[in-house]
Structures are given as C-alpha cells and as structure tokens.
Protein backbone atom coordinates (compact mmCIF):
# COMPACT_ATOMS: atom_id res chain seq x y z
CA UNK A 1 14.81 270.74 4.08
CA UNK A 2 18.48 270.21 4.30
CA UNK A 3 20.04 270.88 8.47
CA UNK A 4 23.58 271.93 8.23
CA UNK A 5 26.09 271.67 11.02
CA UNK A 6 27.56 275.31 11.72
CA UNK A 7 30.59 274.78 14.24
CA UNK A 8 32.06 278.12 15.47
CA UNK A 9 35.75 278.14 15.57
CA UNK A 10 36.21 279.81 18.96
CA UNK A 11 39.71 280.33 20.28
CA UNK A 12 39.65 278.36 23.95
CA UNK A 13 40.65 280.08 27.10
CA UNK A 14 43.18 278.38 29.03
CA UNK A 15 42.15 277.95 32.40
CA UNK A 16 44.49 279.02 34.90
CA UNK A 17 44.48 277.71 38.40
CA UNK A 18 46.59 278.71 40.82
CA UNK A 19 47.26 277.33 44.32
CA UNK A 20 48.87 279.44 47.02
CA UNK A 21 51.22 278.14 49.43
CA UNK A 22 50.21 277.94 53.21
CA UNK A 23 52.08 281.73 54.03
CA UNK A 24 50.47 283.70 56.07
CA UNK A 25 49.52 286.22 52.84
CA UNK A 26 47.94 283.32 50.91
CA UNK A 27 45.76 282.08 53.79
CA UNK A 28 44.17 285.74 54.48
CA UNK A 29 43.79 286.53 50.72
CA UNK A 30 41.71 283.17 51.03
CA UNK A 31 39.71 284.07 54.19
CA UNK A 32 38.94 287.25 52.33
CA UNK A 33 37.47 285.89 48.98
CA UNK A 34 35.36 283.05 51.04
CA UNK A 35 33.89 285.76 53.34
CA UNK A 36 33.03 288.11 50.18
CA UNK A 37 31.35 285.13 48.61
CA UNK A 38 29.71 284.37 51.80
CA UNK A 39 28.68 288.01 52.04
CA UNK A 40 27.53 287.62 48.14
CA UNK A 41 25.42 284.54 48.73
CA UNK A 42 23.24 286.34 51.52
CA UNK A 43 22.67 289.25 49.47
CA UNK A 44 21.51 287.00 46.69
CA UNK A 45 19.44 285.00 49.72
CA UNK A 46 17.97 287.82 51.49
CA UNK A 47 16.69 289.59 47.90
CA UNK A 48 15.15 286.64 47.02
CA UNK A 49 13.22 285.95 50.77
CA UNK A 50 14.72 282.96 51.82
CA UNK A 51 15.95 284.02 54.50
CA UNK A 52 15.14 287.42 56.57
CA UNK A 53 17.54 290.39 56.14
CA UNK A 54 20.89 290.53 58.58
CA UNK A 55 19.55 293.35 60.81
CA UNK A 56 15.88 291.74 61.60
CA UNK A 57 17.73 288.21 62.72
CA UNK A 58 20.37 290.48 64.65
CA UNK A 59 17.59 292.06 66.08
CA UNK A 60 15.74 288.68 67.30
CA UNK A 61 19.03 287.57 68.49
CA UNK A 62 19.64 290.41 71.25
C-alpha cells in the first residue's frame, strides 16, 4: 500500500504584534486585559475545583 504526502496549501496569517507606548491610555488598556485574564483563569480554576469559589474564601477571610 502506497502512503502519499497530502500538503494543504494554507494561506499564513501574519502575526501582528503591537507594543504600546508607556501613555497613560496604553498602560490602563493593559491593566484591563491582565485583570480580565486574571478574572478568566479563576473561572476556569474554580469550575474545575482547584480552588474554592471567590465568595466561600471571601467569606473565610472576614
């Protein structure tokens, strides 16, 4: 039985990275995206029990 190679001719996407200066607009558009992925990551975390849900630990803390 004869294997052939099949290579798909996919057009690449360019990646695109762009930096923001240190204004004051670029630094709270950061802050912004690293506390929604922070926010993301616990969701993911809590639904998956590794770690208790926010209002039972802010319960044990007060």
């Amino acid at each position: 039985m004869s294997q052939k190679i099949i290579r798909i001719h996919a057009q690449r996407r360019k990646m695109q990275r762009t930096h923001r200066d240190d204004t004051p607009e670029g630094i709270k558009l950061d802050m912004l995206t690293l506390r929604a992925l922070a926010e993301l990551v616990v969701d993911v975390m809590e639904e998956r029990g590794s770690v208790p849900p926010a209002h039972e630990l802010a319960r044990r803390i007060w």
